[in-house]
C-alpha atoms as a PDB file:
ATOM      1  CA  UNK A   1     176.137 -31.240 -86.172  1.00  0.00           C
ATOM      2  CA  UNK A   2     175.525 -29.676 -89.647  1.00  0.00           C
ATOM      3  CA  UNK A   3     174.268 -25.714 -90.755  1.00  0.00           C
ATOM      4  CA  UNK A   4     170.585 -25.736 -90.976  1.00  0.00           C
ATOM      5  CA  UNK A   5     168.276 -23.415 -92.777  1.00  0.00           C
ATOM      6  CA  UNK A   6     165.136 -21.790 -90.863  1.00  0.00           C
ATOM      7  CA  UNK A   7     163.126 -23.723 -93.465  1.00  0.00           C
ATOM      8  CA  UNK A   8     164.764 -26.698 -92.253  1.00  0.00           C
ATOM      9  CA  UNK A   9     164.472 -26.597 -88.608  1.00  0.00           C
ATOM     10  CA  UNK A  10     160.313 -25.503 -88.969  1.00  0.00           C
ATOM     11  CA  UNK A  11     159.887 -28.086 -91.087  1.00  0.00           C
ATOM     12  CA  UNK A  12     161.162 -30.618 -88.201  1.00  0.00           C
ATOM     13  CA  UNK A  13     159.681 -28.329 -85.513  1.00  0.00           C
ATOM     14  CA  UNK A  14     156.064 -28.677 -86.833  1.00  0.00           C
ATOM     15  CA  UNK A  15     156.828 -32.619 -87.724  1.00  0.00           C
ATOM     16  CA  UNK A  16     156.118 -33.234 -83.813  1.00  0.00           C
ATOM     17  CA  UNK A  17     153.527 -30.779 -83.325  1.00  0.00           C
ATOM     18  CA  UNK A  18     155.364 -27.857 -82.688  1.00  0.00           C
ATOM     19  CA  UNK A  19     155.344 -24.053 -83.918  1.00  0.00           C
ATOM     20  CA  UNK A  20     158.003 -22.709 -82.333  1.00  0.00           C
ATOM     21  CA  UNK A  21     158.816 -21.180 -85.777  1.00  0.00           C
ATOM     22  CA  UNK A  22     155.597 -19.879 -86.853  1.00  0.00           C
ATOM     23  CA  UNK A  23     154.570 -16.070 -87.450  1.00  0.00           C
ATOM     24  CA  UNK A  24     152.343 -16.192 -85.203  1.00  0.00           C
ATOM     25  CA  UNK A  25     154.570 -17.403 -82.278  1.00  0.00           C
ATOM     26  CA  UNK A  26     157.129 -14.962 -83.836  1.00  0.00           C
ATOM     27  CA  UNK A  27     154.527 -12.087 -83.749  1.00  0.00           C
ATOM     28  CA  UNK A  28     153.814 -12.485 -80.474  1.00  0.00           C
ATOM     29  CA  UNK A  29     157.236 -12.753 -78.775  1.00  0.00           C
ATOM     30  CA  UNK A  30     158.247  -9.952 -81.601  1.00  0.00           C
ATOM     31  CA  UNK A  31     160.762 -11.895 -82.328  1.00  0.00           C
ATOM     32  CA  UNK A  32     163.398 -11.329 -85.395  1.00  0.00           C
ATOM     33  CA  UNK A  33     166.236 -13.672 -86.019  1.00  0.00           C
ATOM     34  CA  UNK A  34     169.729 -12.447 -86.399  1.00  0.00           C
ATOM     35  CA  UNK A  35     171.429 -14.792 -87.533  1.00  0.00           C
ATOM     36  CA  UNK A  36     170.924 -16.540 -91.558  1.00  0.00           C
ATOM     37  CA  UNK A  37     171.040 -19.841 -90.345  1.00  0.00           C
ATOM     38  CA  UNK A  38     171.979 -22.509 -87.375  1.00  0.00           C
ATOM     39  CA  UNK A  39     175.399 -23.099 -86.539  1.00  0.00           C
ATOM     40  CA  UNK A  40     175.827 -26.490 -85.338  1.00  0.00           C
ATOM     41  CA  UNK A  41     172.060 -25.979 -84.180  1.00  0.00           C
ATOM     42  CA  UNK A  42     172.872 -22.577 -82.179  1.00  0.00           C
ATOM     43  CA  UNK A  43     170.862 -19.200 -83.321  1.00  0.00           C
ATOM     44  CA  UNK A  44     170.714 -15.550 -81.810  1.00  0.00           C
ATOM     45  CA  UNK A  45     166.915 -13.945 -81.439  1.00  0.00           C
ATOM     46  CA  UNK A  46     166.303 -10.946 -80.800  1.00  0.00           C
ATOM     47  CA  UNK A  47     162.799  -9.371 -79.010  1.00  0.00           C
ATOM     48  CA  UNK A  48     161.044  -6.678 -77.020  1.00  0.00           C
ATOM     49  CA  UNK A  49     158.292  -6.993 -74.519  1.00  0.00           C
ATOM     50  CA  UNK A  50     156.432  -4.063 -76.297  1.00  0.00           C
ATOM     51  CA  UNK A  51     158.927  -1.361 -74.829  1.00  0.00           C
ATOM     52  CA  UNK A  52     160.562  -1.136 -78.608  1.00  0.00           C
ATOM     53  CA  UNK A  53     164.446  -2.299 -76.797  1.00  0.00           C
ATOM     54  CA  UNK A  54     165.462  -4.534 -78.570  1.00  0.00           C
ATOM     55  CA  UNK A  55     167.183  -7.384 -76.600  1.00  0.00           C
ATOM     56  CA  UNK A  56     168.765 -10.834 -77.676  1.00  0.00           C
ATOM     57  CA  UNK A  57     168.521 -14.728 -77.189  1.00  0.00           C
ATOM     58  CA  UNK A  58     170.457 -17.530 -77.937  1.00  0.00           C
ATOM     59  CA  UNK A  59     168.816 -20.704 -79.163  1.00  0.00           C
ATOM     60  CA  UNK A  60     169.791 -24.233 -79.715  1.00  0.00           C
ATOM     61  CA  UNK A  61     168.092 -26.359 -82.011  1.00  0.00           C
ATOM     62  CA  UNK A  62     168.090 -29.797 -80.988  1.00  0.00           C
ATOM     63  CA  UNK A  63     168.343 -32.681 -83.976  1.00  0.00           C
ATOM     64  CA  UNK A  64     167.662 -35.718 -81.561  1.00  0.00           C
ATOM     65  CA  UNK A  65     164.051 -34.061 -80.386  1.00  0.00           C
ATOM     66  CA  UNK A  66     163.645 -31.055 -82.423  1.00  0.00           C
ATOM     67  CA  UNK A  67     163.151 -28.501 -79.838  1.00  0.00           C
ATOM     68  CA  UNK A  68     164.152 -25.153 -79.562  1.00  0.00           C
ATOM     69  CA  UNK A  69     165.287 -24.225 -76.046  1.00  0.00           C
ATOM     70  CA  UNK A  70     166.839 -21.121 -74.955  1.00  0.00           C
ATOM     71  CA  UNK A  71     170.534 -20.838 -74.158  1.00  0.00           C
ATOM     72  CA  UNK A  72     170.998 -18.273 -70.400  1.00  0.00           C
ATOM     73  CA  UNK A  73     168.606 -16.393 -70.074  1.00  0.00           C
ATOM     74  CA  UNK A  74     165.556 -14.830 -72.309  1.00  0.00           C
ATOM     75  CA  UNK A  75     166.543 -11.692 -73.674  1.00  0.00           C
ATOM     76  CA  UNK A  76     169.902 -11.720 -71.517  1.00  0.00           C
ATOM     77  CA  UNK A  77     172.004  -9.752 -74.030  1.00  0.00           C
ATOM     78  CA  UNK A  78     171.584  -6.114 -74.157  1.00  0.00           C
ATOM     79  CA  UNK A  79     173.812  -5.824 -77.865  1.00  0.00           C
ATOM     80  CA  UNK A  80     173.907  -8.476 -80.529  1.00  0.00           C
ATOM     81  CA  UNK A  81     177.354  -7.987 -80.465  1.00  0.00           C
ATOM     82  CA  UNK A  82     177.163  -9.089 -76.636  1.00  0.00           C
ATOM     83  CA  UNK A  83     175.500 -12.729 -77.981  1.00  0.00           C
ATOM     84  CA  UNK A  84     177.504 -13.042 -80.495  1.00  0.00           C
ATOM     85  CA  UNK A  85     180.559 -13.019 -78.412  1.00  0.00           C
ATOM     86  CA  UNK A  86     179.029 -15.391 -76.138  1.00  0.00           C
ATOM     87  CA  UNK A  87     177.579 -18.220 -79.276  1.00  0.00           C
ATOM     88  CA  UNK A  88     181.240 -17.716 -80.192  1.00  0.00           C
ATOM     89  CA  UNK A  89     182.593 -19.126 -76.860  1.00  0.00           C
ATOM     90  CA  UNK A  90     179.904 -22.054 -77.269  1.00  0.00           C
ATOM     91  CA  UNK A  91     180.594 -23.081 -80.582  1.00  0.00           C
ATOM     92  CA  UNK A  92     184.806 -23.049 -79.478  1.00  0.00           C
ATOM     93  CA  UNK A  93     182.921 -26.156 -77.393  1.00  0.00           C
ATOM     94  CA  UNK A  94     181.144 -27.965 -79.756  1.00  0.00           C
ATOM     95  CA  UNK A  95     183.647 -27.608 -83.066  1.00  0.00           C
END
């Protein structure tokens, strides 16, 4: 599976009627994304349910559907060093 771009994958999100990338979905969920791109399809999130703690998501963009689904749990991480460690072990899988 190659890098993609944000530009990329909400281009092919919205293609079947999605918007899981839009600023308004984005807004909502507060969400800000912490990583520049997808690695083989895999992205950290991070949000906060209006408390202002930050916590942090891993995503997986999927080429076949286009689909972003989330990796664990929502907001399971407490540090972004926490997912990082963890999207580390899960690319060892897919590389």
């Amino acid at each position: 599976m190659a890098t993609l771009t944000f530009a990329e994958m909400k281009k092919l999100n919205e293609s079947i009627g999605q918007d899981w990338f839009s600023e308004g979905a984005a807004e909502f969920f507060n969400t800000e994304y912490e990583t520049r791109h997808a690695s083989e399809g895999f992205f950290i999130t991070s949000e906060h349910n209006g408390d202002g703690i930050r916590r942090f998501s891993i995503r997986s963009f999927d080429l076949k559907t286009y689909k972003v689904k989330t990796i664990g749990r929502f907001m399971e991480f407490e540090t972004l060093k926490d997912a990082r460690k963890r999207l580390n072990k899960i690319l060892r899988i897919y590389r």
